[in-house]
Each structure stands twice: as C-alpha cells, then as structure tokens.
Protein backbone atom coordinates (compact mmCIF):
# COMPACT_ATOMS: atom_id res chain seq x y z
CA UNK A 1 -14.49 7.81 -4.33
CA UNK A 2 -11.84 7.72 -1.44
CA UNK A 3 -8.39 7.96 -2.72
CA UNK A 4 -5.88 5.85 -0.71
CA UNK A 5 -2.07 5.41 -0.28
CA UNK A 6 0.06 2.65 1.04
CA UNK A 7 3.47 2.72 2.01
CA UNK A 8 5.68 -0.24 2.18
CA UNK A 9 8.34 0.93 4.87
CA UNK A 10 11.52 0.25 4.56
CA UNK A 11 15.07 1.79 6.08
CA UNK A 12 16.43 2.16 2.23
CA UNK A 13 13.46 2.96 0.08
CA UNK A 14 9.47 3.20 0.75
CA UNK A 15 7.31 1.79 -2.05
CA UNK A 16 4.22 3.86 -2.70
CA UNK A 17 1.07 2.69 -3.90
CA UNK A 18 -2.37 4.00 -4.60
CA UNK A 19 -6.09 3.14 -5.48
CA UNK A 20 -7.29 3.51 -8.69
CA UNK A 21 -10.53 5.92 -8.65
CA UNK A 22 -13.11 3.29 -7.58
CA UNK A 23 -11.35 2.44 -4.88
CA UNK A 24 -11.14 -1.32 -6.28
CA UNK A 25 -7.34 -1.79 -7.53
CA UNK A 26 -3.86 -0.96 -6.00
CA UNK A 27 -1.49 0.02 -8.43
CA UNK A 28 2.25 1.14 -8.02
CA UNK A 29 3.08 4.91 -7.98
CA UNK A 30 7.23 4.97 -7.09
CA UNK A 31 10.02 4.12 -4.71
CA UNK A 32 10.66 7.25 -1.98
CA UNK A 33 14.14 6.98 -1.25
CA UNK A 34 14.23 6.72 3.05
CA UNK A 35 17.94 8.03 2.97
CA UNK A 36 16.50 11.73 4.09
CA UNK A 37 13.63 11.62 6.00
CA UNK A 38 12.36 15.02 5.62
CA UNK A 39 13.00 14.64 2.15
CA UNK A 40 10.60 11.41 1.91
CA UNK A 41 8.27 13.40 4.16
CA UNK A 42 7.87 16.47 1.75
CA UNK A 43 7.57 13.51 -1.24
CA UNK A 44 4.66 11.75 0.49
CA UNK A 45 3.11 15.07 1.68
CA UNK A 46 3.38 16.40 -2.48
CA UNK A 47 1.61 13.03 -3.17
CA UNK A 48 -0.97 13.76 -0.80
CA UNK A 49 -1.74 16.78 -1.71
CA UNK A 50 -1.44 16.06 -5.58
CA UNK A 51 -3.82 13.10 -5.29
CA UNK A 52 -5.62 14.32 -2.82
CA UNK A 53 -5.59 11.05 -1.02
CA UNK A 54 -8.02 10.53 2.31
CA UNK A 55 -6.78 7.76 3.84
CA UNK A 56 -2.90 6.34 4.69
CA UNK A 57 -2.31 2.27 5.03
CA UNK A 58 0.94 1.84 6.28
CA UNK A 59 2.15 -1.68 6.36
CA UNK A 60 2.96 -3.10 9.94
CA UNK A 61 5.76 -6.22 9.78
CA UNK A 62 3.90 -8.79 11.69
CA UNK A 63 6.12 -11.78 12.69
CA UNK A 64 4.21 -15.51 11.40
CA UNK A 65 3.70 -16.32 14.78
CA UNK A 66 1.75 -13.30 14.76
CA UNK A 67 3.67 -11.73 17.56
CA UNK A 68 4.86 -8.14 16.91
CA UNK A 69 8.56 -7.00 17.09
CA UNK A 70 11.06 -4.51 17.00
CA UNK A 71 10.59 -3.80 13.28
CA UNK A 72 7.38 -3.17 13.92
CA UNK A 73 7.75 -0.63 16.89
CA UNK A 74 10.22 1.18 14.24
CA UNK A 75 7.28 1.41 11.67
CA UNK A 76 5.09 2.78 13.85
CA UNK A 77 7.39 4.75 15.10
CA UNK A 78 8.26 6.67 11.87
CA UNK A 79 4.55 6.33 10.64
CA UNK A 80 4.14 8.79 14.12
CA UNK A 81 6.81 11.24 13.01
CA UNK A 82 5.53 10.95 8.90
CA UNK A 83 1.96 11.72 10.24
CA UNK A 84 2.83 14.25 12.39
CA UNK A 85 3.98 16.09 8.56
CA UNK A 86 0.97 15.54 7.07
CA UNK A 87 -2.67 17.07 6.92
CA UNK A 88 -4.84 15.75 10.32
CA UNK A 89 -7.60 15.02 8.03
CA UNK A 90 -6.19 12.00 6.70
CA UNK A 91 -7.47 8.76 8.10
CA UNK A 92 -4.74 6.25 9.21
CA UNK A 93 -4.88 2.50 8.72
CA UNK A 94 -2.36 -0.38 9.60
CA UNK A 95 -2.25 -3.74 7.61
CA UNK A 96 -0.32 -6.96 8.75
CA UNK A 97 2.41 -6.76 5.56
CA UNK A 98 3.36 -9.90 6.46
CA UNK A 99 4.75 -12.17 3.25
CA UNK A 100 3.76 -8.97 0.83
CA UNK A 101 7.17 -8.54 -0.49
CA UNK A 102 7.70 -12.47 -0.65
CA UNK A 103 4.18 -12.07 -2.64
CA UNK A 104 5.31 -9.32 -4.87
CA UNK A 105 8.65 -10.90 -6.09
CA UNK A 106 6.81 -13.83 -7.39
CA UNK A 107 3.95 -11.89 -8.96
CA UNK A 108 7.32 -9.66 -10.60
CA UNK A 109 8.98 -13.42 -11.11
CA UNK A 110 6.03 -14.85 -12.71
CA UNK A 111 5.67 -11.79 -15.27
CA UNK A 112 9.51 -12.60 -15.70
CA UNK A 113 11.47 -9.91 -14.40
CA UNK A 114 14.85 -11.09 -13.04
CA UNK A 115 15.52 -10.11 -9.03
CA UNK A 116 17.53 -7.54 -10.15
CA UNK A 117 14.75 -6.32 -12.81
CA UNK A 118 12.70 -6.40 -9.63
CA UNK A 119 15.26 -4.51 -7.59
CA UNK A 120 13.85 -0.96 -8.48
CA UNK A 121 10.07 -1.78 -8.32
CA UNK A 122 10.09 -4.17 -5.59
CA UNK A 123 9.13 -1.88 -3.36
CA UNK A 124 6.22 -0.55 -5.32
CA UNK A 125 4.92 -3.91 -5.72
CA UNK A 126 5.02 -5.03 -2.03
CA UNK A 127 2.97 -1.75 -1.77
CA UNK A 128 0.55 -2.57 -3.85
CA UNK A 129 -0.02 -5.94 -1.86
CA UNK A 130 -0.86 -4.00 1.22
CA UNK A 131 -2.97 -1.89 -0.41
CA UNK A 132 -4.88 -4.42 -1.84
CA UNK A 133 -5.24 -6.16 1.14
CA UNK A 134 -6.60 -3.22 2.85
CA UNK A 135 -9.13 -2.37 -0.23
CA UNK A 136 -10.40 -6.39 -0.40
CA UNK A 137 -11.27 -5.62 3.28
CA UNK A 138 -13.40 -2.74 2.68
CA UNK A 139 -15.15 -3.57 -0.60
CA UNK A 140 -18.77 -4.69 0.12
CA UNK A 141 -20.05 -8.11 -0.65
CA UNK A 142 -21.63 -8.23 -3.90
CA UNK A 143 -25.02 -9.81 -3.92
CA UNK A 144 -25.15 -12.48 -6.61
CA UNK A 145 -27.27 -11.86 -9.56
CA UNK A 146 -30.67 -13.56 -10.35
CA UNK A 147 -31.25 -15.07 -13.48
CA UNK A 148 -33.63 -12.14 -14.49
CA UNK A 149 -30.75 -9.74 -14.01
CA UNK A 150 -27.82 -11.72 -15.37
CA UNK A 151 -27.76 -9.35 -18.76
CA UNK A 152 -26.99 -6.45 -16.21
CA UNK A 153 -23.99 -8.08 -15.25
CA UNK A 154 -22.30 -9.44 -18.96
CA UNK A 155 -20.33 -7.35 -21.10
C-alpha cells in the first residue's frame, strides 16, 4: 500500500505524521524541530527514505473565509525549498489545515492531557488531522453489504 507523510508546518517545530500500512489511519511519528532548516530537511529526507513513503501532504493554512494569506505563501514557500531536498519521485499533495490544530488540542483535551501535556505532541497531532483528512479523501466508497453477505463483514 502507499505510504504517506504529513507535515504540520510550523516556524518552531513541524509535526510529522504517517499512514498506517493500509493506507486507512494517520498516526503521529514526532515533532522536527524548524530551528535549522537543513537540519529538519535531512530529518524528513531519513524519514522518507526509512519509510519509504510515496506521497507528501503538506498542510496549507487556509484563512475561514477561505481566502489564502501570507502564512500560506510561507508554507508553500518552504514546502518548495523541502521538496527541492527530497527524492522527485515523491508525489506532493496540499490539504486546507484549517482548524486541525484547534481539532487536535481537543481530541489531546478530551483524552485529558493538560495544554502543557499537549505542548510536545501538539504538533504531531495537528499532523495527524491533515493526514487524515487527506486519506478520508482518497479511500473508496464502500459498497454496503447484502444480507447474504453480512457474515463477511462481522467479526
């Protein structure tokens, strides 16, 4: 199955996430620190390469007026420079992050980690929301099961 890795971009620390093998589930891989940028550039590359991942969502900050701004000119902008580092192979993909960190810290709330639990995997987890966007968008509609093939389908 395609392997895939998002990136949540950020100026401090990029949270990584990745598909499980199915290609169903986003889970959270670790926080690049953004201080060095060749440094986070060999990181993601190594992660590439170690996962052998095929396609790159990187998450676009997409105002709720839906109008695009200077944030995300600067995304793209180092998304140009990080994919310039990495293999041409990879296919590139862009998903409206818009609200995914919002998203994450209450998913990290409700499991009750404090915002300064949160601090360290925030990242991650806002991640993992664009990934999952970005795999709910690709994932076929199932057909629903007849009656006659319902005992396929239970446990």
């Amino acid at each position: 199955m395609t392997r895939v890795l998002a990136i949540d971009y950020g100026t401090v620390r990029h949270g990584i996430a990745v598909s499980d093998d199915l290609g169903m589930l986003a889970h959270p891989l670790e926080t690049v620190p953004a201080a060095n940028e060749g440094q986070s550039f060999r990181r993601i590359a190594q992660i590439v390469q170690e996962r052998r991942i095929e396609i790159m969502v990187l998450g676009i900050p997409v105002r709720l007026n839906g109008v695009e701004g200077t944030a995300a000119a600067r995304v793209r902008d180092w998304g140009a420079k990080l994919r310039a580092a990495l293999p041409e192979s990879l296919r590139w993909e862009e998903v409206d992050e818009c609200l995914t960190t919002a998203s994450a810290a209450a998913k990290l709330r409700e499991a009750g980690r404090s915002v300064k639990q949160s601090r360290a995997i925030i990242d991650q987890a806002a991640a993992v929301e664009i990934l999952q966007i970005f795999l709910d968008r690709q994932a076929p509609l199932l057909p629903w099961p007849d009656e006659e093939d319902e005992e396929d389908y239970l446990p």
